[in-house]
PDB file of N, CA and C in Angstrom:
ATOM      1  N   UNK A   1      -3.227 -17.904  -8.840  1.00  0.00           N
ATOM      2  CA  UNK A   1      -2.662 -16.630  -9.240  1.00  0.00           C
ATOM      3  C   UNK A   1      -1.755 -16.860 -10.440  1.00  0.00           C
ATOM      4  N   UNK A   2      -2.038 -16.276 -11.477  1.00  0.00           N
ATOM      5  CA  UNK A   2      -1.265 -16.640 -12.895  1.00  0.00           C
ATOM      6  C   UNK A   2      -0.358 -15.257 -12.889  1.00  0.00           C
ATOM      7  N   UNK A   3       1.387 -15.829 -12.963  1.00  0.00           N
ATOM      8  CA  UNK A   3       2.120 -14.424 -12.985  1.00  0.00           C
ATOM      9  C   UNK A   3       1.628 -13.589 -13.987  1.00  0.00           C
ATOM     10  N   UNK A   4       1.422 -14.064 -15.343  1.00  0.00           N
ATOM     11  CA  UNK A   4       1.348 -12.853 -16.132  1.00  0.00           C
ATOM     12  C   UNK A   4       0.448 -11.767 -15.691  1.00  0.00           C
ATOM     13  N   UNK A   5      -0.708 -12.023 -15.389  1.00  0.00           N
ATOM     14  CA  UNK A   5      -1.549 -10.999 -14.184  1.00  0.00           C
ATOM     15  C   UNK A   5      -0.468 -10.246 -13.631  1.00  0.00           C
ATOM     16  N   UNK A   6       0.724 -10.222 -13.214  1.00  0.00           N
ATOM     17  CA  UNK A   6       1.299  -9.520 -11.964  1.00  0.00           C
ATOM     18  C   UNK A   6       2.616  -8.898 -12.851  1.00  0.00           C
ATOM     19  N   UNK A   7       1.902  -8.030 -13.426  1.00  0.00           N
ATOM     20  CA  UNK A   7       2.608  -6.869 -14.366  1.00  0.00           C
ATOM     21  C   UNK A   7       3.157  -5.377 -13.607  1.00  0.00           C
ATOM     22  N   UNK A   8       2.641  -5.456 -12.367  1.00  0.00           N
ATOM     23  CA  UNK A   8       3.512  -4.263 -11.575  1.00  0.00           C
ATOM     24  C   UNK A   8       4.435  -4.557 -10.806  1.00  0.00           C
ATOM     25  N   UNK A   9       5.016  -3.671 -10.275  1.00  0.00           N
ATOM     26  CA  UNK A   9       6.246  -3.478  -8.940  1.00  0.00           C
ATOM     27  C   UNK A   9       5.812  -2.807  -7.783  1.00  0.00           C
ATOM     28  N   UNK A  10       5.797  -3.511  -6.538  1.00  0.00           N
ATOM     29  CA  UNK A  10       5.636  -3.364  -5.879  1.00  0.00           C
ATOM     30  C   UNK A  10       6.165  -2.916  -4.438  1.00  0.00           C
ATOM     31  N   UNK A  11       6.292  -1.877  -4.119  1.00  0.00           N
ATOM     32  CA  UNK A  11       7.777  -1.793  -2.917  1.00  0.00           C
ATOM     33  C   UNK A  11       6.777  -1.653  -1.317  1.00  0.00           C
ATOM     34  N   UNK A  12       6.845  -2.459  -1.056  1.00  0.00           N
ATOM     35  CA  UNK A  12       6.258  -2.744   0.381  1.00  0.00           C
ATOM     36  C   UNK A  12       7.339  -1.832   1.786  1.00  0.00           C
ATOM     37  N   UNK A  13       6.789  -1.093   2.311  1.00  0.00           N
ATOM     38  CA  UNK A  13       7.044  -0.204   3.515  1.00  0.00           C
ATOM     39  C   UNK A  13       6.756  -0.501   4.626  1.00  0.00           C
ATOM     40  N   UNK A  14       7.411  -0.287   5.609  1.00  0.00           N
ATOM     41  CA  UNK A  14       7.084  -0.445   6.987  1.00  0.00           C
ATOM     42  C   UNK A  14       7.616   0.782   8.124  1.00  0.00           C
ATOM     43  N   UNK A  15       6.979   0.997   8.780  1.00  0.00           N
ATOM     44  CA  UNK A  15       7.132   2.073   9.840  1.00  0.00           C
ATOM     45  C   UNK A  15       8.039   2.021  10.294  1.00  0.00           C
ATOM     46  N   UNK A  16       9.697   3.140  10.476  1.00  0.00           N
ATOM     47  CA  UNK A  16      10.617   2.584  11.174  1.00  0.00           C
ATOM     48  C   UNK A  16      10.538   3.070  12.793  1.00  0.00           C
ATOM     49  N   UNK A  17      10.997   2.337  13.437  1.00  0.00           N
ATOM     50  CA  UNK A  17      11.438   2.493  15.152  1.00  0.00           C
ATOM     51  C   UNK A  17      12.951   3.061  14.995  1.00  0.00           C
ATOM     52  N   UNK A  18      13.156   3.903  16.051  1.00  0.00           N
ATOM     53  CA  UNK A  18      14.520   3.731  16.372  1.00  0.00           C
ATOM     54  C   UNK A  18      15.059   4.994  15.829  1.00  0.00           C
ATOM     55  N   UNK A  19      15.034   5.411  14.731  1.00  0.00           N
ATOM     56  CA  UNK A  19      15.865   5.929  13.838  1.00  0.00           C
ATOM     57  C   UNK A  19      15.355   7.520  14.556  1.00  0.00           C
ATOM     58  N   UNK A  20      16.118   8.269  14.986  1.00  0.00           N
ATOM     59  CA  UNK A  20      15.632   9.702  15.142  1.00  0.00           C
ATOM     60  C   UNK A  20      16.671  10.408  14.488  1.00  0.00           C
ATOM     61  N   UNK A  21      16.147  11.891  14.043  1.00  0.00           N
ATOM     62  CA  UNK A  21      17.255  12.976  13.698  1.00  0.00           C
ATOM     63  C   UNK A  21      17.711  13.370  15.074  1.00  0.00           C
ATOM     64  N   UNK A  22      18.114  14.772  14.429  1.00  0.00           N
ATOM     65  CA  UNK A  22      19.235  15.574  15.455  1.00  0.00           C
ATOM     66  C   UNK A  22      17.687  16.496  16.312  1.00  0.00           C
ATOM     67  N   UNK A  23      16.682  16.880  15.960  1.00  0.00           N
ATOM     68  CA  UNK A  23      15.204  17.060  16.305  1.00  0.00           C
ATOM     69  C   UNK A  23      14.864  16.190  17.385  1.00  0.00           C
ATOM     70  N   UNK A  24      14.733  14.786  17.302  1.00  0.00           N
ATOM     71  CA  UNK A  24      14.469  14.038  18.386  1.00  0.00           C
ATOM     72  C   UNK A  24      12.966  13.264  17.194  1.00  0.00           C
ATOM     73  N   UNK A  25      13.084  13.766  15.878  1.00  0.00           N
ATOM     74  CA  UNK A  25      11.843  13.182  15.495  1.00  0.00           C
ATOM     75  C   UNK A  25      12.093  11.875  14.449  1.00  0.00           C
ATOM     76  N   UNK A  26      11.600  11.010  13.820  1.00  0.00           N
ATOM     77  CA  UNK A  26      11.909   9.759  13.147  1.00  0.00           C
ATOM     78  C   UNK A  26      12.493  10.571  11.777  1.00  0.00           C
ATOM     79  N   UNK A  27      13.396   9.529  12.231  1.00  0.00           N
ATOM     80  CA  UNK A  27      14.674  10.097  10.189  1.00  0.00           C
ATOM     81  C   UNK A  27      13.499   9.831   8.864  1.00  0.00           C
ATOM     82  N   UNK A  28      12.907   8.899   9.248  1.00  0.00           N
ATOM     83  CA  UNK A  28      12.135   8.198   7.560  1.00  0.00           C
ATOM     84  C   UNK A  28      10.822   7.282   8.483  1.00  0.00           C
ATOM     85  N   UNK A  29      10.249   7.784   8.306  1.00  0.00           N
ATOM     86  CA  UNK A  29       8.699   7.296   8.931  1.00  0.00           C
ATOM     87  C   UNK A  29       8.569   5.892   7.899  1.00  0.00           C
ATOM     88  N   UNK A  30       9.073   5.597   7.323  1.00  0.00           N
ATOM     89  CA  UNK A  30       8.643   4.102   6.317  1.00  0.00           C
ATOM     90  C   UNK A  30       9.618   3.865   5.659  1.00  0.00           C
ATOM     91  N   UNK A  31      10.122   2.469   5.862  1.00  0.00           N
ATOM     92  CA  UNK A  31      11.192   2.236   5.309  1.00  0.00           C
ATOM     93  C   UNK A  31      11.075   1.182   4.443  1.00  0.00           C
ATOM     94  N   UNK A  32      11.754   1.129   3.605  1.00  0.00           N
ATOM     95  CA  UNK A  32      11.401  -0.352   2.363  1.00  0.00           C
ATOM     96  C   UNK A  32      12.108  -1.746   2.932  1.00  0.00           C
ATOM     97  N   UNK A  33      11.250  -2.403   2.759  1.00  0.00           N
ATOM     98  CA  UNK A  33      11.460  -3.747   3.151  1.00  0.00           C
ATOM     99  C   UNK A  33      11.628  -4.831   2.070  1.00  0.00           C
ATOM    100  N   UNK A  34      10.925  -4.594   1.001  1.00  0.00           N
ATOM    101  CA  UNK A  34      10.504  -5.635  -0.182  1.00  0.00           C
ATOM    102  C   UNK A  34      10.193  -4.799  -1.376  1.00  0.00           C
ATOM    103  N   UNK A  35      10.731  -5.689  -2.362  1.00  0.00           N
ATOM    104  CA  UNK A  35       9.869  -5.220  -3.898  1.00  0.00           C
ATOM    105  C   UNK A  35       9.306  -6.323  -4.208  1.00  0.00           C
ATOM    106  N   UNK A  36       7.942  -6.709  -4.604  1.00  0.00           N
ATOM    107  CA  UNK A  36       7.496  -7.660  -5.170  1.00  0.00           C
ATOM    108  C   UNK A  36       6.508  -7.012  -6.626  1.00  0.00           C
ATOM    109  N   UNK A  37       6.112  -8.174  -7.139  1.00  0.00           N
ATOM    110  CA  UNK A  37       5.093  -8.140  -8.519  1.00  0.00           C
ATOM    111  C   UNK A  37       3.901  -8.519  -7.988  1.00  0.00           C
ATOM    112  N   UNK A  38       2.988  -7.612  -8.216  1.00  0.00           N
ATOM    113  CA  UNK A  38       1.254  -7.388  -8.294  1.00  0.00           C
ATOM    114  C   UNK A  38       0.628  -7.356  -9.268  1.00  0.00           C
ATOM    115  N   UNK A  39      -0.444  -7.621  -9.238  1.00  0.00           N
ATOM    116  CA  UNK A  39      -1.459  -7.406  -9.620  1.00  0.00           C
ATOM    117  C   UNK A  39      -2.466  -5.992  -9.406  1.00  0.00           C
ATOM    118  N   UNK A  40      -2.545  -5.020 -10.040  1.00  0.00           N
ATOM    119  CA  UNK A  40      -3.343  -3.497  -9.885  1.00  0.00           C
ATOM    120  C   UNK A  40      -4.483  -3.976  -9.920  1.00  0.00           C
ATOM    121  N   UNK A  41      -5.748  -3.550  -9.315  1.00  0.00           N
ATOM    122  CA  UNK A  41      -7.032  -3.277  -9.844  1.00  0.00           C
ATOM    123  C   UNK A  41      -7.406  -2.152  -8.967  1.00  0.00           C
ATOM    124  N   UNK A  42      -8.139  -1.308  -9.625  1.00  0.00           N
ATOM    125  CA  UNK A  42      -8.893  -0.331  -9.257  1.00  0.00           C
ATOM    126  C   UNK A  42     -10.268  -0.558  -9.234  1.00  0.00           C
ATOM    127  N   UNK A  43     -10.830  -0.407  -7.980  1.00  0.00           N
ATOM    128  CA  UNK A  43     -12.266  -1.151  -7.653  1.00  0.00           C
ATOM    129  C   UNK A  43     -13.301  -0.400  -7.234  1.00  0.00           C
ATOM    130  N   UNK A  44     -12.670   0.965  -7.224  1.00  0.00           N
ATOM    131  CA  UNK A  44     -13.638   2.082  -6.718  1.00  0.00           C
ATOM    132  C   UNK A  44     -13.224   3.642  -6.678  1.00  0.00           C
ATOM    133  N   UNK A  45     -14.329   3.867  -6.847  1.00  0.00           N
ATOM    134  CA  UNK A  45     -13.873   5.749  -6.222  1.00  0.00           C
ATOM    135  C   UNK A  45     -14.845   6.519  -6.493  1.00  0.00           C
ATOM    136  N   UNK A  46     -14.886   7.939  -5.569  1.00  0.00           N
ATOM    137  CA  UNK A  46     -15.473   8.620  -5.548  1.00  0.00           C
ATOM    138  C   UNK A  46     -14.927  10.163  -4.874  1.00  0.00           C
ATOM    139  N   UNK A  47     -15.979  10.942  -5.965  1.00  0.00           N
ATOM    140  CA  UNK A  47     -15.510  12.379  -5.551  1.00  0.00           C
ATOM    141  C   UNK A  47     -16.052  13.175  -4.309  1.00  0.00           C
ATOM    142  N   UNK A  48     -15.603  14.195  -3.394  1.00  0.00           N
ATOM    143  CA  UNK A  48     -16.445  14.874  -2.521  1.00  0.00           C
ATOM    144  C   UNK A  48     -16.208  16.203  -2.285  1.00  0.00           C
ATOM    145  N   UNK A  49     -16.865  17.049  -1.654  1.00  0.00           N
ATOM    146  CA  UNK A  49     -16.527  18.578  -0.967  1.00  0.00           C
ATOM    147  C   UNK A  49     -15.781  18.127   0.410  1.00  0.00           C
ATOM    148  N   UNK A  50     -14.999  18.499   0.542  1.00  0.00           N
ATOM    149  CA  UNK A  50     -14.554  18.982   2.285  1.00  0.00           C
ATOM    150  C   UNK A  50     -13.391  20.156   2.338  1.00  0.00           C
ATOM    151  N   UNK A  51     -14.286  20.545   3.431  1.00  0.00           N
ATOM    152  CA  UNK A  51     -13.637  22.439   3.688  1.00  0.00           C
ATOM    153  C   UNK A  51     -13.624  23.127   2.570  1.00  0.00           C
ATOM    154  N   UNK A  52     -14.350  23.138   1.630  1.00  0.00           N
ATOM    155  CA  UNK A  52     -14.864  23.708   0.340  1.00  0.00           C
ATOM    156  C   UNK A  52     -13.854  23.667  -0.664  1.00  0.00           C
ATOM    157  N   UNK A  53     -13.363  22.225  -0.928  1.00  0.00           N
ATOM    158  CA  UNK A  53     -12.442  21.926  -2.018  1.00  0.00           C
ATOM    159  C   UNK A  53     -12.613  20.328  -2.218  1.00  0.00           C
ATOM    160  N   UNK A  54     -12.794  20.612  -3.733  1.00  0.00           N
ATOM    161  CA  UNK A  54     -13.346  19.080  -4.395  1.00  0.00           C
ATOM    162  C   UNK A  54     -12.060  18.395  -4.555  1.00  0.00           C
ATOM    163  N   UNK A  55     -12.538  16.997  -4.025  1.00  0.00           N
ATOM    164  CA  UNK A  55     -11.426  15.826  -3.652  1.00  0.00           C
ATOM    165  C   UNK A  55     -11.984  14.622  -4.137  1.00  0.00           C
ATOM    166  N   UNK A  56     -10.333  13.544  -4.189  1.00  0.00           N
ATOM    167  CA  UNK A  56     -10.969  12.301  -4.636  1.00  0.00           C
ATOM    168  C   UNK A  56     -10.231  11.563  -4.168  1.00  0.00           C
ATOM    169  N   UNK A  57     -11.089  10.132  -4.120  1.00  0.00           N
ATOM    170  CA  UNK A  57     -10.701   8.946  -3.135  1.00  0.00           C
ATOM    171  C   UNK A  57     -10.250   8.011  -4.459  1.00  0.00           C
ATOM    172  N   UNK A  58      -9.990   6.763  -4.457  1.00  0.00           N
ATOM    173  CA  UNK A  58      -9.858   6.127  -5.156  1.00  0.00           C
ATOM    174  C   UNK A  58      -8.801   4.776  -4.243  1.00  0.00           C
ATOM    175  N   UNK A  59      -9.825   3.402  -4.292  1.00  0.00           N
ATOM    176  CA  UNK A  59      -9.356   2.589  -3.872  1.00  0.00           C
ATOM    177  C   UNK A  59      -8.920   1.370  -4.623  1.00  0.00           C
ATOM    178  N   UNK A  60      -8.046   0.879  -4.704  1.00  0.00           N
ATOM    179  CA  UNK A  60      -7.431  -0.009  -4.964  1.00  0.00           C
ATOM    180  C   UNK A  60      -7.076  -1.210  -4.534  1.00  0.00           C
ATOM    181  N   UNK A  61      -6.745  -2.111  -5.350  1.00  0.00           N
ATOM    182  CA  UNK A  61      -6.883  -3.823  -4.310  1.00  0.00           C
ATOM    183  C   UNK A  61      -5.087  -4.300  -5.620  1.00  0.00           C
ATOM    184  N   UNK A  62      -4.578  -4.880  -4.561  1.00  0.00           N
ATOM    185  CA  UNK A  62      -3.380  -4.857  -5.189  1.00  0.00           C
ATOM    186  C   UNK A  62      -3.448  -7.075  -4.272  1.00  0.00           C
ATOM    187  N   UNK A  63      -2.753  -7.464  -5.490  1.00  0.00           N
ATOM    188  CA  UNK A  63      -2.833  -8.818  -5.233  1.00  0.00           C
ATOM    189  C   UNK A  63      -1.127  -9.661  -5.714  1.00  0.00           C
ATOM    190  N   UNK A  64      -0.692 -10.115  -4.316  1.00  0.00           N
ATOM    191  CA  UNK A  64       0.512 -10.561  -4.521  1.00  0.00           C
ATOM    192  C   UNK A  64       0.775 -12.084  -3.972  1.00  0.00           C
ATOM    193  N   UNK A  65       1.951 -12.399  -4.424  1.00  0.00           N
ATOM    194  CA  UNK A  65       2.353 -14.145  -3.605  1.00  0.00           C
ATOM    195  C   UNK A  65       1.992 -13.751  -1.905  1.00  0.00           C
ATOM    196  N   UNK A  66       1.586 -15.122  -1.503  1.00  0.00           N
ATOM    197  CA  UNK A  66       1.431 -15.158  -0.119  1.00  0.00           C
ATOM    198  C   UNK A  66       3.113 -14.589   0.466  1.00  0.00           C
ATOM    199  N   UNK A  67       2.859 -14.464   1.572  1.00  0.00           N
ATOM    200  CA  UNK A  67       4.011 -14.142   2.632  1.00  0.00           C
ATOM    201  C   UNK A  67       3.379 -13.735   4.357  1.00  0.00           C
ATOM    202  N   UNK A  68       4.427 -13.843   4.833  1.00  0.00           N
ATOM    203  CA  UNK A  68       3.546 -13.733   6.130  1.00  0.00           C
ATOM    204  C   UNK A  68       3.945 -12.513   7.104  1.00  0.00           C
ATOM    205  N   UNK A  69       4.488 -11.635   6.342  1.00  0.00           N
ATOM    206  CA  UNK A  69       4.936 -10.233   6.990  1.00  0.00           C
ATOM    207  C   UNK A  69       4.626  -8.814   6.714  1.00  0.00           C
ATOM    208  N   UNK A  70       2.949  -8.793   5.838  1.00  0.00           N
ATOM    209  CA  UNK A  70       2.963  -7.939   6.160  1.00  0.00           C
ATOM    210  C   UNK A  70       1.601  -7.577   6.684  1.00  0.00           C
ATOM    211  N   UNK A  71       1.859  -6.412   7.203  1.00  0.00           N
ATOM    212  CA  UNK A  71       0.584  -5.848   8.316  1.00  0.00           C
ATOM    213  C   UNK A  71      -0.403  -4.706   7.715  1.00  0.00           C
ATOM    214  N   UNK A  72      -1.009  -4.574   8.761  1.00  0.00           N
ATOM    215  CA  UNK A  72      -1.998  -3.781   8.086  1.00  0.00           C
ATOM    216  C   UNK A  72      -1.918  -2.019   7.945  1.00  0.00           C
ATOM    217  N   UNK A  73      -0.962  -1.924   9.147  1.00  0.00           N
ATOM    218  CA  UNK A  73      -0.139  -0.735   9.158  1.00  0.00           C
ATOM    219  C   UNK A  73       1.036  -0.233   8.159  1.00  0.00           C
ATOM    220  N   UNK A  74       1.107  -1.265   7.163  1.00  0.00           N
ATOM    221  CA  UNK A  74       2.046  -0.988   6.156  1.00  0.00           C
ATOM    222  C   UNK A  74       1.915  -0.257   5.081  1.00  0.00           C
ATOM    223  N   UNK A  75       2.904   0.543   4.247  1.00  0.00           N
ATOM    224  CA  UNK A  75       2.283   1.119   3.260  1.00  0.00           C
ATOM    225  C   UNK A  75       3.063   0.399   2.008  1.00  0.00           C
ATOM    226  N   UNK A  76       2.695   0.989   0.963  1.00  0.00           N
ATOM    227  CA  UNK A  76       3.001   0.186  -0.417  1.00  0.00           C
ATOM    228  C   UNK A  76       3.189   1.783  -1.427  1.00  0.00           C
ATOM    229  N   UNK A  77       4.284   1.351  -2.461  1.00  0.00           N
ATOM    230  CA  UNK A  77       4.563   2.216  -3.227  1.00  0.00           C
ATOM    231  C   UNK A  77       4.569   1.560  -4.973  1.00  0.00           C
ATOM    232  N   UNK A  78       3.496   2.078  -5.666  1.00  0.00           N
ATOM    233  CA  UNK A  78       3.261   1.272  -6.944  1.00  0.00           C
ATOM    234  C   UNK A  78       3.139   2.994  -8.113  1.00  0.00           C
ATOM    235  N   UNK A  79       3.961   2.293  -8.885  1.00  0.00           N
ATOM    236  CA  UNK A  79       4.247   3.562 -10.133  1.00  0.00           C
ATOM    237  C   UNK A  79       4.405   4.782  -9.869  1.00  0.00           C
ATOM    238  N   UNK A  80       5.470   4.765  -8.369  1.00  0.00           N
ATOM    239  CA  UNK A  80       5.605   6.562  -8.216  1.00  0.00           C
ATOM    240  C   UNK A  80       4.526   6.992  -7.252  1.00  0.00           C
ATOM    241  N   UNK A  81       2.952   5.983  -6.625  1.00  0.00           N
ATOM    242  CA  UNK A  81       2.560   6.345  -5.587  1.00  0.00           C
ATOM    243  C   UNK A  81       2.255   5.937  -4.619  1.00  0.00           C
ATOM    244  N   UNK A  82       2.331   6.519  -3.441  1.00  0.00           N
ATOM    245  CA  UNK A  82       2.181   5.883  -2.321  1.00  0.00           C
ATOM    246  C   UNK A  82       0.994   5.763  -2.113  1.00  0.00           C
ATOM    247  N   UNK A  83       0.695   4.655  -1.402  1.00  0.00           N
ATOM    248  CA  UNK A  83      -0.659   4.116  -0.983  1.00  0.00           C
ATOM    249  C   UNK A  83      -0.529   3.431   0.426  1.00  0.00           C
ATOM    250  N   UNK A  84      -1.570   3.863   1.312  1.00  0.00           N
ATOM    251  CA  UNK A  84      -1.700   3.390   3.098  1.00  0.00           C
ATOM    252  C   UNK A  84      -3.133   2.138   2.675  1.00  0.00           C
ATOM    253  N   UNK A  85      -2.532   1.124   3.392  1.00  0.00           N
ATOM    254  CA  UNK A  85      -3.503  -0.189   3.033  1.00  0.00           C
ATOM    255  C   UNK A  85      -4.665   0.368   4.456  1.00  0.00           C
ATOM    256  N   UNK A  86      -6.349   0.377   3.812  1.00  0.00           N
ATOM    257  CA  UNK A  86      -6.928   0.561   4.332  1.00  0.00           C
ATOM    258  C   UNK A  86      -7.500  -0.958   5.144  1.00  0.00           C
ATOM    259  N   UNK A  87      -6.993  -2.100   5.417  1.00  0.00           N
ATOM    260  CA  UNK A  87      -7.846  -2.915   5.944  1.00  0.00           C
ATOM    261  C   UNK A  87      -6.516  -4.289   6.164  1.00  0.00           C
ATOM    262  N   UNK A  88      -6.624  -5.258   7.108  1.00  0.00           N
ATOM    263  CA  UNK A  88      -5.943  -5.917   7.224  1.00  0.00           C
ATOM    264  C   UNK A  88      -5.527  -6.616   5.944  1.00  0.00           C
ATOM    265  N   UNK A  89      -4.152  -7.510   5.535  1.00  0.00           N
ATOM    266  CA  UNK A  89      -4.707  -8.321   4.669  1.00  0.00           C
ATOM    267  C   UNK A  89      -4.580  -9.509   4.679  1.00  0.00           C
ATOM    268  N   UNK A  90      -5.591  -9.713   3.546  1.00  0.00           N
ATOM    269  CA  UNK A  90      -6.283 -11.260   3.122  1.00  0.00           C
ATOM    270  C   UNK A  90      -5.930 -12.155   2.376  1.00  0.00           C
ATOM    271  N   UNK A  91      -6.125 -13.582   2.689  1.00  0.00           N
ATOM    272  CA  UNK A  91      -5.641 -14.527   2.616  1.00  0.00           C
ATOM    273  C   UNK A  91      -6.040 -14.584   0.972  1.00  0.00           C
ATOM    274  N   UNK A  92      -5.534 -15.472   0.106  1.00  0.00           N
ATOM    275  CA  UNK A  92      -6.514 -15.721  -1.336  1.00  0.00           C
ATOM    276  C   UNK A  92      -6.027 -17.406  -1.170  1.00  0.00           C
ATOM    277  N   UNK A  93      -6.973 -17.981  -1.158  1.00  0.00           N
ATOM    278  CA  UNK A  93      -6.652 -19.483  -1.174  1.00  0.00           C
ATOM    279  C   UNK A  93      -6.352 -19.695  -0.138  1.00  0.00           C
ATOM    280  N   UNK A  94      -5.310 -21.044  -0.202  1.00  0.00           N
ATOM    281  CA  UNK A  94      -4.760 -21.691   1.126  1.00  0.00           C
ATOM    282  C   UNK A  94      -3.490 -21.353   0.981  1.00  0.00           C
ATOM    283  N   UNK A  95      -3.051 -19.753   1.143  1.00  0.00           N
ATOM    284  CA  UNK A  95      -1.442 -19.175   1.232  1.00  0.00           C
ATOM    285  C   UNK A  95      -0.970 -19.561  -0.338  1.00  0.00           C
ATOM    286  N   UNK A  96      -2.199 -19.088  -0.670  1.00  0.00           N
ATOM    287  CA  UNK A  96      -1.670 -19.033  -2.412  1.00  0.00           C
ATOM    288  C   UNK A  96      -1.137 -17.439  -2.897  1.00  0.00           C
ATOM    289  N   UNK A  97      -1.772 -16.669  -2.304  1.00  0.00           N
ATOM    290  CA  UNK A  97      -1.639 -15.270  -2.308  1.00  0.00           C
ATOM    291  C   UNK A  97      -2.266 -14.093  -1.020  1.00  0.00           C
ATOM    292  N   UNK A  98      -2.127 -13.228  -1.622  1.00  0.00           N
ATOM    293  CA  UNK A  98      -2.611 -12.101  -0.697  1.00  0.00           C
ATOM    294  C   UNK A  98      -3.024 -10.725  -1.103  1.00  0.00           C
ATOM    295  N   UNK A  99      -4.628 -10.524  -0.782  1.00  0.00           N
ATOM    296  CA  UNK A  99      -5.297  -9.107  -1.029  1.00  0.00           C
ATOM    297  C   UNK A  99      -4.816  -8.462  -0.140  1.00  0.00           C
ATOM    298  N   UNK A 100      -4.253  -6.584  -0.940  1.00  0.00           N
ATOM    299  CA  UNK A 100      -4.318  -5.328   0.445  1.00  0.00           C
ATOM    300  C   UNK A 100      -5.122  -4.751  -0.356  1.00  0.00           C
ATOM    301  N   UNK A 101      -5.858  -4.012   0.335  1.00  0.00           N
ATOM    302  CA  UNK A 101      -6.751  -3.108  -0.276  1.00  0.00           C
ATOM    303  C   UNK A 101      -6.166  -1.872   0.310  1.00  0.00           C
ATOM    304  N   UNK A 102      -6.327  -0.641  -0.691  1.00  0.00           N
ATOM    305  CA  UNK A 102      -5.192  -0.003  -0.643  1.00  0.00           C
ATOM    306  C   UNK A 102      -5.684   1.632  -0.826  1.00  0.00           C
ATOM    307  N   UNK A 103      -5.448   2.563  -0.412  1.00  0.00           N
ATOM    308  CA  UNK A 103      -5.516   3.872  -0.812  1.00  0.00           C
ATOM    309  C   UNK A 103      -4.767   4.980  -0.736  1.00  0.00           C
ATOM    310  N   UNK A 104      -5.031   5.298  -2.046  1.00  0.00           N
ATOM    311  CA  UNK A 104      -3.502   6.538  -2.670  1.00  0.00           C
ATOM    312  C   UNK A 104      -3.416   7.688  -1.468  1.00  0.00           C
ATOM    313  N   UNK A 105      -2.364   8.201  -1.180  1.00  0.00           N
ATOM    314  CA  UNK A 105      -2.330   9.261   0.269  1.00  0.00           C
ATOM    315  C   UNK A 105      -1.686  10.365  -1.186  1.00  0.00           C
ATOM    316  N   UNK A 106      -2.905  11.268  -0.726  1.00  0.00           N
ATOM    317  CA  UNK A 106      -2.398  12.422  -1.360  1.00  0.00           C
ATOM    318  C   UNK A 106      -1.676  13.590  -0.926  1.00  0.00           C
ATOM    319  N   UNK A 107      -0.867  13.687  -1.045  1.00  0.00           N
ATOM    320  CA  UNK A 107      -0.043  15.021  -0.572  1.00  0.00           C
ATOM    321  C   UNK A 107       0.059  16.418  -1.018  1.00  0.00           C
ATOM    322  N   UNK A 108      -0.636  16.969  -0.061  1.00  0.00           N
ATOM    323  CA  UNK A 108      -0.954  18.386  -0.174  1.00  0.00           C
ATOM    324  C   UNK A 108      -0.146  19.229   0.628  1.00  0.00           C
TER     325      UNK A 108
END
């Protein structure tokens, strides 16, 4: 993994426990844990109809230093968007780094 490749910022999220409002419901559903430097690539996408409004997917593979904390339930925040990692992640080498493959959550 060559840093100059790893030209973004990366803010790694995790689901919080514990924390409720005055509701009884979670204060902040994801809380920041880390900023690290990635690597972006965009590796796919495609458009579709559902419930008669055209939409788009677009997946992403984001590539950082190894570490051993994060899960697959985590989300990631890169240039202002949030993204839910669609798949566990993967090793690159022997704990040289680490693939999430990643997709933008759009908010409607």
């Amino acid at each position: 993994m060559r840093a100059g490749q790893m030209d973004r910022r990366l803010t790694l999220r995790r689901r919080s426990v514990g924390a409720k409002d005055a509701n009884g419901f979670s204060a902040e559903p994801f809380v920041e844990y880390d900023t690290v430097w990635a690597r972006k690539v965009e590796i796919g996408g495609r458009e579709f109809v559902q419930a008669g409004t055209k939409d788009a997917q677009q997946t992403t593979r984001f590539e950082i230093r190894w570490r051993d904390d994060v899960a697959a339930t985590d989300r990631v925040t890169c240039e202002g968007v949030d993204y839910r990692l669609t798949a566990a992640p993967s090793e690159i080498g022997r704990r040289r780094g680490l693939l999430l493959f990643a997709e933008a959550i759009r908010n409607a």
